[in-house]
C-alpha atoms as a PDB file:
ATOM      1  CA  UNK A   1       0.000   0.000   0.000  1.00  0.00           C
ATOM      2  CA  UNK A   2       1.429   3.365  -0.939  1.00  0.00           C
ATOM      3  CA  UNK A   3       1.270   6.369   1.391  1.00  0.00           C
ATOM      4  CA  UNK A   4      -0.984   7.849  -0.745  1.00  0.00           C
ATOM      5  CA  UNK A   5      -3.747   5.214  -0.244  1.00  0.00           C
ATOM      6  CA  UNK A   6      -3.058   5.030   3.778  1.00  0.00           C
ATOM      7  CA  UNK A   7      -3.757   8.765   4.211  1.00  0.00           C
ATOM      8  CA  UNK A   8      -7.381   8.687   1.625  1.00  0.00           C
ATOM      9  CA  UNK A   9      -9.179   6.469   4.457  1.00  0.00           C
ATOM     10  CA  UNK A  10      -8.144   8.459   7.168  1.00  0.00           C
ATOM     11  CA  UNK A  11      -9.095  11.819   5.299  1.00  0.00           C
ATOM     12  CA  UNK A  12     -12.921  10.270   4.437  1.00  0.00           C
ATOM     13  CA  UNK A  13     -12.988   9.024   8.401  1.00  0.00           C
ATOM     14  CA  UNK A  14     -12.375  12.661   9.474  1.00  0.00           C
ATOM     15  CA  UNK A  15     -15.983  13.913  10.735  1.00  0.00           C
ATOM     16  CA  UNK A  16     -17.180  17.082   8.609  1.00  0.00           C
ATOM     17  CA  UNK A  17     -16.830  19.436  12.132  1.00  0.00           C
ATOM     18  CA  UNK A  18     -13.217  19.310  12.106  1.00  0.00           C
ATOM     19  CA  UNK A  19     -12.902  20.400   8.201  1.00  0.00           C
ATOM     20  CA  UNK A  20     -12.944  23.506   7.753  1.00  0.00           C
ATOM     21  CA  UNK A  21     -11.576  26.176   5.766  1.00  0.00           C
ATOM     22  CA  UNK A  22      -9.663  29.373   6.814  1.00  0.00           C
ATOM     23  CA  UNK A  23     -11.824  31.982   7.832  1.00  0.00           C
ATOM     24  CA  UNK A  24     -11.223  35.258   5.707  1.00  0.00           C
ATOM     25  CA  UNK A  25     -11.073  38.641   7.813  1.00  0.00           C
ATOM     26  CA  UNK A  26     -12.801  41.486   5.665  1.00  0.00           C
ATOM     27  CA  UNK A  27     -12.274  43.683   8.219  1.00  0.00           C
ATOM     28  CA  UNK A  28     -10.362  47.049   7.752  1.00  0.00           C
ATOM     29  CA  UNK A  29      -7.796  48.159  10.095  1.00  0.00           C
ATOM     30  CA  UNK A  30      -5.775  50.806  10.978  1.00  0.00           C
ATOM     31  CA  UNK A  31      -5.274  53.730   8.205  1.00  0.00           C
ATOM     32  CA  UNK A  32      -7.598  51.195   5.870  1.00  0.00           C
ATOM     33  CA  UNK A  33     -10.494  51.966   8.505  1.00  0.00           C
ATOM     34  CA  UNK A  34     -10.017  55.669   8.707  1.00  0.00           C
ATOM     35  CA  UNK A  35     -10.048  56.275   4.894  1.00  0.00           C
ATOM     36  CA  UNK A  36     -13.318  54.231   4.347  1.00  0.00           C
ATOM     37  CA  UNK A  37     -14.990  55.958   7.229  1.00  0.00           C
ATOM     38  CA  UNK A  38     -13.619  59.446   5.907  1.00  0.00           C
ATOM     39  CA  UNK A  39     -15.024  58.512   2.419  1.00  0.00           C
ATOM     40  CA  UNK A  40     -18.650  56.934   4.093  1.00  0.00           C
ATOM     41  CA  UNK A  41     -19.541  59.936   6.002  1.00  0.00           C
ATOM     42  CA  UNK A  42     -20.115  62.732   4.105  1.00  0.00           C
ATOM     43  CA  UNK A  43     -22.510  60.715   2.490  1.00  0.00           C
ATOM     44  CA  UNK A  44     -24.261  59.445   5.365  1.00  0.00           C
ATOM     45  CA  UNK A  45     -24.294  63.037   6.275  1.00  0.00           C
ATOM     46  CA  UNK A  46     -25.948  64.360   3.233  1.00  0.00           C
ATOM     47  CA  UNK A  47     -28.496  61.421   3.330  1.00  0.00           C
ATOM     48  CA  UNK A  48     -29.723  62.216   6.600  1.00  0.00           C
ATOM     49  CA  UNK A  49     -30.006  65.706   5.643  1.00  0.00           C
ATOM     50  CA  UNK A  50     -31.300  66.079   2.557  1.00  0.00           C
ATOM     51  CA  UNK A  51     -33.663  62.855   2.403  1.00  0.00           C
ATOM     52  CA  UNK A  52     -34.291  60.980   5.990  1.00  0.00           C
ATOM     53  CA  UNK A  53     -34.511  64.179   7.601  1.00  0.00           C
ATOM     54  CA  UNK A  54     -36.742  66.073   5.301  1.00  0.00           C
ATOM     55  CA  UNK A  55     -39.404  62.864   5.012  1.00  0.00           C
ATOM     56  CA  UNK A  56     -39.395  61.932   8.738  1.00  0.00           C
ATOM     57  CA  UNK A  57     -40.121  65.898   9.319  1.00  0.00           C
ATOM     58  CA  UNK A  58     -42.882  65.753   6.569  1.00  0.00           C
ATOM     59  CA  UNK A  59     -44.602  62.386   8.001  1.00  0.00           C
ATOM     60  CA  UNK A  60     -44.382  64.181  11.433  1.00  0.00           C
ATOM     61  CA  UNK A  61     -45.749  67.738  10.135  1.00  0.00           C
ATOM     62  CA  UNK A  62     -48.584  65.614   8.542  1.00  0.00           C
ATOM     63  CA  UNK A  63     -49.693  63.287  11.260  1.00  0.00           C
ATOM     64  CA  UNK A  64     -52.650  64.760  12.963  1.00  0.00           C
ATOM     65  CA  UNK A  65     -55.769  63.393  11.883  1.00  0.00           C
ATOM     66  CA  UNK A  66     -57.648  67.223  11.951  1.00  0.00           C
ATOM     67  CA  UNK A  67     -55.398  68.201   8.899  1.00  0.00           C
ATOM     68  CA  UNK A  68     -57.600  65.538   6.728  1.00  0.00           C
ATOM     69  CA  UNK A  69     -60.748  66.741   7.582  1.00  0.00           C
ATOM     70  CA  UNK A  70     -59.585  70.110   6.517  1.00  0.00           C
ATOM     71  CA  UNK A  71     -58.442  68.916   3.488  1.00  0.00           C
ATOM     72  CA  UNK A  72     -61.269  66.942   2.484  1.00  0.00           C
ATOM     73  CA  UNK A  73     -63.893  69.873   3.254  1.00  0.00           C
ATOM     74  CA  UNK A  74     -62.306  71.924   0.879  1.00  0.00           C
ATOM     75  CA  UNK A  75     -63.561  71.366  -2.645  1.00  0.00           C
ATOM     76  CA  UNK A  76     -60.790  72.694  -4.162  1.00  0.00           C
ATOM     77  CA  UNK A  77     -58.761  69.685  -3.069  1.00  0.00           C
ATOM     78  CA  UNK A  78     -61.156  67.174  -4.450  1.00  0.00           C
ATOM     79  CA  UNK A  79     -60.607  68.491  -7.576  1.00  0.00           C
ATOM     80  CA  UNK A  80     -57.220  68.687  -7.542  1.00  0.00           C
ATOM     81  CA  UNK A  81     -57.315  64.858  -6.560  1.00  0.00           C
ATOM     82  CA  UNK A  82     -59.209  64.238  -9.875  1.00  0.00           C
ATOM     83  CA  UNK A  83     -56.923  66.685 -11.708  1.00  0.00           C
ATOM     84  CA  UNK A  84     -54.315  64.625 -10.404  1.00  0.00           C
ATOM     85  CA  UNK A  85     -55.518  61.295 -11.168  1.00  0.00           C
ATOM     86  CA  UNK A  86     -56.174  62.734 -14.734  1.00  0.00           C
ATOM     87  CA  UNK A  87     -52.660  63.919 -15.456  1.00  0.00           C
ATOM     88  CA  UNK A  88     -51.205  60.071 -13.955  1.00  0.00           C
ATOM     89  CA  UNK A  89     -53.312  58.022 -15.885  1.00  0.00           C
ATOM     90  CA  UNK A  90     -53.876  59.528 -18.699  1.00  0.00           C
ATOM     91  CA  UNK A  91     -50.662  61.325 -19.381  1.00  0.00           C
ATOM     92  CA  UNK A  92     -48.278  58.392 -18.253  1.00  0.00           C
ATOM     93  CA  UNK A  93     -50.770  55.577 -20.339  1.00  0.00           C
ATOM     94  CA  UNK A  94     -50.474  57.953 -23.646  1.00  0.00           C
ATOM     95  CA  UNK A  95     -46.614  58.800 -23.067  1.00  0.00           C
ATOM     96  CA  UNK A  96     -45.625  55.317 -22.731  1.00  0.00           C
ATOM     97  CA  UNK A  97     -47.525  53.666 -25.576  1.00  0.00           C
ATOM     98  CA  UNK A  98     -46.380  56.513 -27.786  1.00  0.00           C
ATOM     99  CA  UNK A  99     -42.948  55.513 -26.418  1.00  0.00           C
ATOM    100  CA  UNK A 100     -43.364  51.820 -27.856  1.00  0.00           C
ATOM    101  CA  UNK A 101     -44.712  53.134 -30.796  1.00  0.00           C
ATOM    102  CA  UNK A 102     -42.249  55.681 -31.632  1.00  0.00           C
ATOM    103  CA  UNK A 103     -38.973  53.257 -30.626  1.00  0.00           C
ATOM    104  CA  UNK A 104     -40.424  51.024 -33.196  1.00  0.00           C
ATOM    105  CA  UNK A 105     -39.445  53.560 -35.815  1.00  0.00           C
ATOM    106  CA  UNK A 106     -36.076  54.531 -34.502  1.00  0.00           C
ATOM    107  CA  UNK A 107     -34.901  51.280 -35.010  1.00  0.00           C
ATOM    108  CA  UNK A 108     -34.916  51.737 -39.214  1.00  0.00           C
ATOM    109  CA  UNK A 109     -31.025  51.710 -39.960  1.00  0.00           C
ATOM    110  CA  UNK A 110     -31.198  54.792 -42.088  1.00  0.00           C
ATOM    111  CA  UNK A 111     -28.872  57.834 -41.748  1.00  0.00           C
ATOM    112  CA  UNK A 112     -31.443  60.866 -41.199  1.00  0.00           C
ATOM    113  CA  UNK A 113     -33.808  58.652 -38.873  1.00  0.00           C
ATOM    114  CA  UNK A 114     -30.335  58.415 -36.642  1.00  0.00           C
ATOM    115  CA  UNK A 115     -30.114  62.031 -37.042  1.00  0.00           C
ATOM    116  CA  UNK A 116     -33.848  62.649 -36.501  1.00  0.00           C
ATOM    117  CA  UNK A 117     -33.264  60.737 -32.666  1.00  0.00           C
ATOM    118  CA  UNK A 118     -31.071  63.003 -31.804  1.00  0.00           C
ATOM    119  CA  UNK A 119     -33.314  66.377 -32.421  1.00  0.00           C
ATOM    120  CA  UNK A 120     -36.625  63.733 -30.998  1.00  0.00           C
ATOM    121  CA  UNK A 121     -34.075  63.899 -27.368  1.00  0.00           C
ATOM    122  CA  UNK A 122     -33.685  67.438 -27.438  1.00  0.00           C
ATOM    123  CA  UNK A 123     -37.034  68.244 -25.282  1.00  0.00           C
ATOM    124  CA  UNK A 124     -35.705  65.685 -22.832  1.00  0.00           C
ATOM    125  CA  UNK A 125     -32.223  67.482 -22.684  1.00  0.00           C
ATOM    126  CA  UNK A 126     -33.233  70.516 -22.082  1.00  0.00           C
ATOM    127  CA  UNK A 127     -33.823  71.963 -18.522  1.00  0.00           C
ATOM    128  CA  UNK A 128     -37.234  71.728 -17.747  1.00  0.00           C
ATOM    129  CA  UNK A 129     -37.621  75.238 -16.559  1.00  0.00           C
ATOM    130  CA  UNK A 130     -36.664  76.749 -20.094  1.00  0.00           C
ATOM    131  CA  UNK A 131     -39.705  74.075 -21.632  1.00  0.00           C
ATOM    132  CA  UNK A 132     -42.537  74.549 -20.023  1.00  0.00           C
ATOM    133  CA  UNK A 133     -41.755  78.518 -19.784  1.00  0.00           C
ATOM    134  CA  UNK A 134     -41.538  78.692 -23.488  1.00  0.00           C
ATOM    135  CA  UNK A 135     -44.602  76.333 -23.664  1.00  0.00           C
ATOM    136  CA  UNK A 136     -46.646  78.900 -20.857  1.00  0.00           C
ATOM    137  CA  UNK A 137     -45.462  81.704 -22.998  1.00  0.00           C
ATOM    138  CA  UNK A 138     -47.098  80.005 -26.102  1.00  0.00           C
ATOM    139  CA  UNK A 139     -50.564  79.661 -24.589  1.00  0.00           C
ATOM    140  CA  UNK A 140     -50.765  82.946 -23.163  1.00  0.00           C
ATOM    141  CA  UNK A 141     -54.023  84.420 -24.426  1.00  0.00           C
ATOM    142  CA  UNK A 142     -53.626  87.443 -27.309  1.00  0.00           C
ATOM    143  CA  UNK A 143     -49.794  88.137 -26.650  1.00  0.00           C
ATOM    144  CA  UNK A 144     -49.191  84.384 -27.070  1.00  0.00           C
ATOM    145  CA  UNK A 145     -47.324  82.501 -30.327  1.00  0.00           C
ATOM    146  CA  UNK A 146     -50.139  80.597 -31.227  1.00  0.00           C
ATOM    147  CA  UNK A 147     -53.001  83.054 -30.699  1.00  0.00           C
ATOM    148  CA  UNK A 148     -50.998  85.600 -32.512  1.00  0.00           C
ATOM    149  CA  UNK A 149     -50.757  83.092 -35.474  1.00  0.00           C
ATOM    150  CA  UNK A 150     -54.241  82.403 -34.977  1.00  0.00           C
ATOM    151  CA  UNK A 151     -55.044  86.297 -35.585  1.00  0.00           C
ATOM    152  CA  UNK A 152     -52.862  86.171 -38.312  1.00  0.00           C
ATOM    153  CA  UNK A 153     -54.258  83.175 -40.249  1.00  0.00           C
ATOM    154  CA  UNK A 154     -57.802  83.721 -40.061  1.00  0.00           C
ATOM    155  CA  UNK A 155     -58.263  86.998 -38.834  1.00  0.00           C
ATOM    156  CA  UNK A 156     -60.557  86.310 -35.150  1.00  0.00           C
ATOM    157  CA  UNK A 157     -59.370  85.482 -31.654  1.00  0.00           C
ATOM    158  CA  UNK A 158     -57.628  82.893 -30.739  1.00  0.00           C
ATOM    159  CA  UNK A 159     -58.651  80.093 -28.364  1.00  0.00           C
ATOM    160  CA  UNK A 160     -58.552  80.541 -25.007  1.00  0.00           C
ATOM    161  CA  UNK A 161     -55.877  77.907 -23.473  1.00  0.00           C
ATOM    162  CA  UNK A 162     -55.676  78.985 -20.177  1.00  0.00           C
ATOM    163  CA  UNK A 163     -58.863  80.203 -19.272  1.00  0.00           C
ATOM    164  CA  UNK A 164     -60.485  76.822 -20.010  1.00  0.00           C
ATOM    165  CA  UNK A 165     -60.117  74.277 -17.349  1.00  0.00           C
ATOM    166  CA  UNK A 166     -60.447  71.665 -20.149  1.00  0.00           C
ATOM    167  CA  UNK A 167     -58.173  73.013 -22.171  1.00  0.00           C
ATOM    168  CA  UNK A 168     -55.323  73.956 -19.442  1.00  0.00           C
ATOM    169  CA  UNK A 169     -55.477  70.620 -18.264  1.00  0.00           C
ATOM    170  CA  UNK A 170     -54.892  69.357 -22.006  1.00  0.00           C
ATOM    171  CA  UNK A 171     -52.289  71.572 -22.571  1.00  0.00           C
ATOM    172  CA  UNK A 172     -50.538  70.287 -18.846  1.00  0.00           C
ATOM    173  CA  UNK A 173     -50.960  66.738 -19.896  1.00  0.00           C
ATOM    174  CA  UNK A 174     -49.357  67.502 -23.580  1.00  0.00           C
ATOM    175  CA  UNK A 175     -46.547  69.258 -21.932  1.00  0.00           C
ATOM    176  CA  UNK A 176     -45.721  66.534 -19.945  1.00  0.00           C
ATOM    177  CA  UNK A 177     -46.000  64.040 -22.658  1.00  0.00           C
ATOM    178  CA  UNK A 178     -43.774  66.242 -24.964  1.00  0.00           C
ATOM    179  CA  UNK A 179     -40.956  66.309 -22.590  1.00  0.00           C
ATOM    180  CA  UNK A 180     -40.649  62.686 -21.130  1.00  0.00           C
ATOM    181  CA  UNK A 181     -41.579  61.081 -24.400  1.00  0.00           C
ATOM    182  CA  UNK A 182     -37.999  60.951 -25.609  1.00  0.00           C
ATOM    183  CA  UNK A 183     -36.847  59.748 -22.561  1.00  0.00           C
ATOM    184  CA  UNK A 184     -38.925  56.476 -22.113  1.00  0.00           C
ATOM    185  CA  UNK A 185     -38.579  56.020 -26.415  1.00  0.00           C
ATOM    186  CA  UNK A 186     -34.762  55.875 -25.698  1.00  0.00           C
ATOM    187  CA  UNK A 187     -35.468  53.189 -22.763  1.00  0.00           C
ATOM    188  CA  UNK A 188     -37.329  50.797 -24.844  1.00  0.00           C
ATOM    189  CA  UNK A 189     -35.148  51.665 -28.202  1.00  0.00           C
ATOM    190  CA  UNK A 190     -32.661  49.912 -26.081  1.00  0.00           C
ATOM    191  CA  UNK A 191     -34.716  46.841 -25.287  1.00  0.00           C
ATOM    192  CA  UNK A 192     -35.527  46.386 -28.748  1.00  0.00           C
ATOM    193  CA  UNK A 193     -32.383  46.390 -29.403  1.00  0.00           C
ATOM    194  CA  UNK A 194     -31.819  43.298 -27.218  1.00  0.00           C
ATOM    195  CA  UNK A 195     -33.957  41.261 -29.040  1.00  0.00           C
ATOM    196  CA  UNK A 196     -32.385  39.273 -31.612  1.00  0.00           C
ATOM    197  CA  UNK A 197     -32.880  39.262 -34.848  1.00  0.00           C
ATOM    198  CA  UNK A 198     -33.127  35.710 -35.446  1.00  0.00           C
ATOM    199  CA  UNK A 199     -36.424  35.552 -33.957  1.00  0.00           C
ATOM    200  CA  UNK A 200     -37.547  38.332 -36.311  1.00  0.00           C
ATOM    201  CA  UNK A 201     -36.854  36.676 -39.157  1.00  0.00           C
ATOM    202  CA  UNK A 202     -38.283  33.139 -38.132  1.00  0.00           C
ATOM    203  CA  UNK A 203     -41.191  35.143 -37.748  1.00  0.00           C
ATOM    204  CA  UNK A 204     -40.389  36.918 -41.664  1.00  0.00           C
ATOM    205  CA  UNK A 205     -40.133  33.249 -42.524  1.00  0.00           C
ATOM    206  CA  UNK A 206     -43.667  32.323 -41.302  1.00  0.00           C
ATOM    207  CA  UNK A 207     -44.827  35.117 -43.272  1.00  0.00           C
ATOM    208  CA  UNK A 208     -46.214  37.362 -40.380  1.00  0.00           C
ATOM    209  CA  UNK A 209     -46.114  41.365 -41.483  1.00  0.00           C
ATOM    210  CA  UNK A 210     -44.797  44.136 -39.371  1.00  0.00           C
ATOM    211  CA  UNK A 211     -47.664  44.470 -37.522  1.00  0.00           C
ATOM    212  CA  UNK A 212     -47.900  41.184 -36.834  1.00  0.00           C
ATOM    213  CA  UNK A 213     -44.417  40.548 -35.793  1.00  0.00           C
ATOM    214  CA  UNK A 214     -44.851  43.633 -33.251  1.00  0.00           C
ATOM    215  CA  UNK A 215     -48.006  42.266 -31.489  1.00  0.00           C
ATOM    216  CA  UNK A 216     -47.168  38.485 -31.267  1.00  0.00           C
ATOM    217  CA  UNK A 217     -43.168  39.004 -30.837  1.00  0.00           C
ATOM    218  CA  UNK A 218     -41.765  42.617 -29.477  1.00  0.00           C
ATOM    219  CA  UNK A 219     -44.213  43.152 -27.214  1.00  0.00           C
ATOM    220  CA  UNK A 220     -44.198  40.026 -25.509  1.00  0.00           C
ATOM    221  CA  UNK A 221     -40.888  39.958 -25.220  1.00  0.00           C
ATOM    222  CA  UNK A 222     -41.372  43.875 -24.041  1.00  0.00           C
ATOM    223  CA  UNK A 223     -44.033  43.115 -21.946  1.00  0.00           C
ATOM    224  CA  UNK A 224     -41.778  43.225 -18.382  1.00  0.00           C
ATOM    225  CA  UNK A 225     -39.795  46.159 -19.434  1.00  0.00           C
ATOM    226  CA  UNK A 226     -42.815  47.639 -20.141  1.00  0.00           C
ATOM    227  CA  UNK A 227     -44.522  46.890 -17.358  1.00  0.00           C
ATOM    228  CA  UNK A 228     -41.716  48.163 -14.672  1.00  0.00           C
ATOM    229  CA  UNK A 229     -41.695  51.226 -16.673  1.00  0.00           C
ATOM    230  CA  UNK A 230     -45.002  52.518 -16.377  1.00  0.00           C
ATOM    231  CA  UNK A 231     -44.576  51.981 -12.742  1.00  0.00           C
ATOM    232  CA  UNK A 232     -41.629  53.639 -12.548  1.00  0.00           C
ATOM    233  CA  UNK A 233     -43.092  56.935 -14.525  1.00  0.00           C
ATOM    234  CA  UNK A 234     -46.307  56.439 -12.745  1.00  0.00           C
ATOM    235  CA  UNK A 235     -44.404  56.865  -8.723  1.00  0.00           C
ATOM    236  CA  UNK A 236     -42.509  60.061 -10.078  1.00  0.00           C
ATOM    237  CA  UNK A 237     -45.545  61.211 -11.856  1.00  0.00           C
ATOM    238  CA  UNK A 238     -47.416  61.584  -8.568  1.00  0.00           C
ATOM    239  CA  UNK A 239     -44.659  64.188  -7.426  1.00  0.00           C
ATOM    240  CA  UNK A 240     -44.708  65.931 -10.478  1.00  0.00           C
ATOM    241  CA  UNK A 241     -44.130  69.591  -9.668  1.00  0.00           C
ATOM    242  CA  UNK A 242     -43.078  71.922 -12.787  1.00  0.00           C
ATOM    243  CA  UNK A 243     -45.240  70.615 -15.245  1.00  0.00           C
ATOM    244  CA  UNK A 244     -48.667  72.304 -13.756  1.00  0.00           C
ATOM    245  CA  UNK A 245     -46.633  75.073 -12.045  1.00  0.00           C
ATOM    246  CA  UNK A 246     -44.897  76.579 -14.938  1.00  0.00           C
ATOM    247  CA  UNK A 247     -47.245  75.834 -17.842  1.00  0.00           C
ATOM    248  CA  UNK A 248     -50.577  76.570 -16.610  1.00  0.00           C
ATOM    249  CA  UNK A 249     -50.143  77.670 -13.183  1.00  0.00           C
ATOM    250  CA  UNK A 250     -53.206  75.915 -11.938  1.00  0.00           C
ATOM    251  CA  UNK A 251     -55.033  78.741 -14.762  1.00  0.00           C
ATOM    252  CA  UNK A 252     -57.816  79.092 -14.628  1.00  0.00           C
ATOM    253  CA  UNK A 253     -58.017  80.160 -10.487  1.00  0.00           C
ATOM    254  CA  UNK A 254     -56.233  77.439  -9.653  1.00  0.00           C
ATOM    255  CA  UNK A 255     -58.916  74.653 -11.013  1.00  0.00           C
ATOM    256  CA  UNK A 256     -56.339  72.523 -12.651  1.00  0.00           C
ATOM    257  CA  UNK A 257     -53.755  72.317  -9.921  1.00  0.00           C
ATOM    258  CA  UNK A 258     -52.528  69.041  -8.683  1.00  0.00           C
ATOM    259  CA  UNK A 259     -51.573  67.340  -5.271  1.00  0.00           C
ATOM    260  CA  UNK A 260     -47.593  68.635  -5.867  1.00  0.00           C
ATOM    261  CA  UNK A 261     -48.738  72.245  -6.508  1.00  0.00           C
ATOM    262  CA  UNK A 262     -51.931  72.571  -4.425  1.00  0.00           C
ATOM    263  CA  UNK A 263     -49.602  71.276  -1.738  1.00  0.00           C
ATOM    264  CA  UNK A 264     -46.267  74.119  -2.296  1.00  0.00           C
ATOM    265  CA  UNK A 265     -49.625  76.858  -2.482  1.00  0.00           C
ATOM    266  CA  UNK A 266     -50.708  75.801   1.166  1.00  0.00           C
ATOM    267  CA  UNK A 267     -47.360  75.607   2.619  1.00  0.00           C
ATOM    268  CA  UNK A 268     -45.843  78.712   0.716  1.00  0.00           C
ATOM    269  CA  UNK A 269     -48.231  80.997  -0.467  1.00  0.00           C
ATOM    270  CA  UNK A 270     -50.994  80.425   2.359  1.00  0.00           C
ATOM    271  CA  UNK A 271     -48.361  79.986   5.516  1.00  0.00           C
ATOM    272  CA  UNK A 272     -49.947  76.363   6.292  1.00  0.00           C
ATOM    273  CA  UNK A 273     -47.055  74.297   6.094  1.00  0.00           C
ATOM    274  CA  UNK A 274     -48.651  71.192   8.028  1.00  0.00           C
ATOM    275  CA  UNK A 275     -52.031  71.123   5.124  1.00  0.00           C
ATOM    276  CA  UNK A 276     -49.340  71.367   2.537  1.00  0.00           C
ATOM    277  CA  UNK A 277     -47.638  68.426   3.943  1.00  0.00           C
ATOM    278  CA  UNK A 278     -50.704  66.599   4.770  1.00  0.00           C
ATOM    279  CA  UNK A 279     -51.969  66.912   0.856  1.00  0.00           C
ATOM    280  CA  UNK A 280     -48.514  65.420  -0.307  1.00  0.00           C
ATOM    281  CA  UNK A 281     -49.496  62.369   2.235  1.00  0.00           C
ATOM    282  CA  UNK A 282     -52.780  61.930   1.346  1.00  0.00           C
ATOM    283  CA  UNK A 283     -51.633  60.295  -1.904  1.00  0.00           C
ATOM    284  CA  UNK A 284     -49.656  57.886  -0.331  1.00  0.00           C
ATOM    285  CA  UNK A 285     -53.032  55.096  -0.497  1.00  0.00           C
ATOM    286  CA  UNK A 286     -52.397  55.836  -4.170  1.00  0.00           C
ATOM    287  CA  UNK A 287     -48.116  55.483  -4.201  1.00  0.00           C
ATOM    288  CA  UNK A 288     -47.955  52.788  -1.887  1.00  0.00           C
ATOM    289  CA  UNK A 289     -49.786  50.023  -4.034  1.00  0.00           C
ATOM    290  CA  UNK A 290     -47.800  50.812  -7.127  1.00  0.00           C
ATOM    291  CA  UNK A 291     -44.222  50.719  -5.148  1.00  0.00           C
ATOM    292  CA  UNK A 292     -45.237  47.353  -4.104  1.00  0.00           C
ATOM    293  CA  UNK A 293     -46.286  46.299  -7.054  1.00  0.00           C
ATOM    294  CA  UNK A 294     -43.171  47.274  -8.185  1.00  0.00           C
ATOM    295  CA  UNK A 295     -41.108  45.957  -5.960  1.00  0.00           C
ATOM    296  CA  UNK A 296     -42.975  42.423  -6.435  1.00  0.00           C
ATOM    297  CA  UNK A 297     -42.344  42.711 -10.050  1.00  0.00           C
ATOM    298  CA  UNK A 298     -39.163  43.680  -9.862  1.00  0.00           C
ATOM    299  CA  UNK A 299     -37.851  40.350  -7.050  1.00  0.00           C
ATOM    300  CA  UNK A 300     -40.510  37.514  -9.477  1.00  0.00           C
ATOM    301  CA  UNK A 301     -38.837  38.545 -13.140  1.00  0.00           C
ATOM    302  CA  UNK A 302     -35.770  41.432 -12.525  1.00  0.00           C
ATOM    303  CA  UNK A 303     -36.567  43.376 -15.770  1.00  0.00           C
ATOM    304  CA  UNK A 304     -35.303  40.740 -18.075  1.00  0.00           C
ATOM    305  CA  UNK A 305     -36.240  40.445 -21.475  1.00  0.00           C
END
């Protein structure tokens, strides 16, 4: 018997307690320690600041149960709760299916639909201040762009965009659209773009048309990507702020206002911080539902195509 085979019984004898591997030490030490808690800080430090402190303070300013019964007396906050639920549904629904749509024709190999993308991103680009300004600007009744053209082509008044509540809330919902389109277009663009091709032409093969191949293969295939997007858009829609603020600025009297600007009036403009607060929480029965929806989507499929 060779050495070899007298030590294999006694290693497969050994009991499974006793083997063990070398325990690795992660730990930092010393100089190693300082630098990573000198580099961990200042963020810690800006988190608490700038995002624990300011929600903890807002659930806290928000919290008595008086501050709801004020808000729901006044009518003007049950219509901005409709308004609200108007510019989510409607304007992320629209946005994203243009989105598909419109990524569908960005992904033609030709040289002026590559240059076309770029000037279809500029809305996105740009700040969102200078947009919805030059958009406000636009709709202004008789000094505005399109009323003067208005004048100009057939020789009455213009519409009135911003002293309709319909049409204010249109134009809100349009704004919004036109500047977050490119972004979500660009987002799917680049999960069409994972597809392959192969399948495609299986389904060219099979003789299925465009059309065909977009509602029995892409979007399938989209379907999660989708899914998790509109969710996404939908939890930072809620919190949308500049859209209604700078383009119609709640116009007419304040009747198309929505829980992020109704809110900044009450705290800012009519010194009750604590109703302000209060109308920002009262949308959380509506927020909560989609971030766990989210959330649940996100842990069963992690936005694969």
């Amino acid at each position: 018997m060779t050495s070899a085979q007298q030590v294999m019984p006694l290693q497969t004898t050994l009991p499974a307690a006793s083997v063990r591997r070398p325990r690795r030490h992660f730990g930092l030490q010393g100089s190693d320690a300082a630098w990573a808690i000198a580099f961990v800080v200042p963020y810690v430090a800006v988190f608490v600041a700038f995002v624990a402190y300011p929600v903890v303070f807002g659930l806290w300013m928000g919290s008595r149960p008086t501050l709801y019964t004020l808000l729901f007396s006044d009518p003007r906050y049950i219509d901005t709760l409709v308004n609200t639920l108007l510019f989510v549904c409607i304007g992320v629904n629209v946005k994203m299916f243009l989105a598909f749509v419109v990524s569908g024709f960005f992904m033609q190999r030709r040289w002026w639909v590559r240059a076309l993308l770029v000037v279809f991103l500029l809305p996105w680009a740009l700040p969102a201040l200078s947009v919805f300004l030059s958009i406000h600007y636009m709709l202004v009744s008789q000094w505005g762009l399109l009323d003067s053209l208005w004048s100009a082509m057939t020789g009455a008044d213009g519409p009135l965009f911003l002293v309709s509540r319909g049409m204010a809330m249109a134009a809100n919902i349009l704004s919004y659209i036109w500047k977050w389109l490119p972004f979500w277009t660009l987002i799917f663009l680049g999960a069409r773009m994972a597809i392959p091709r192969e399948i495609y032409e299986a389904a060219a093969i099979d003789g299925a048309t465009s059309i065909q191949q977009t509602v029995h293969v892409t979007f399938p295939l989209m379907a999660n990507v989708y899914l998790v997007a509109t969710l996404l858009s939908t939890l930072w829609t809620f919190g949308d702020f500049p859209t209604v603020y700078f383009v119609s600025s709640g116009a007419p009297a304040r009747t198309t206002d929505v829980l992020a600007t109704y809110g900044f009036h009450q705290a800012f403009n009519f010194g009750h911080p604590e109703l302000g607060a209060a109308a920002m929480m009262s949308a959380l029965p509506l927020v909560i539902p989609v971030v766990i929806l989210l959330i649940r989507r996100l842990h069963r499929t992690g936005v694969q195509l």
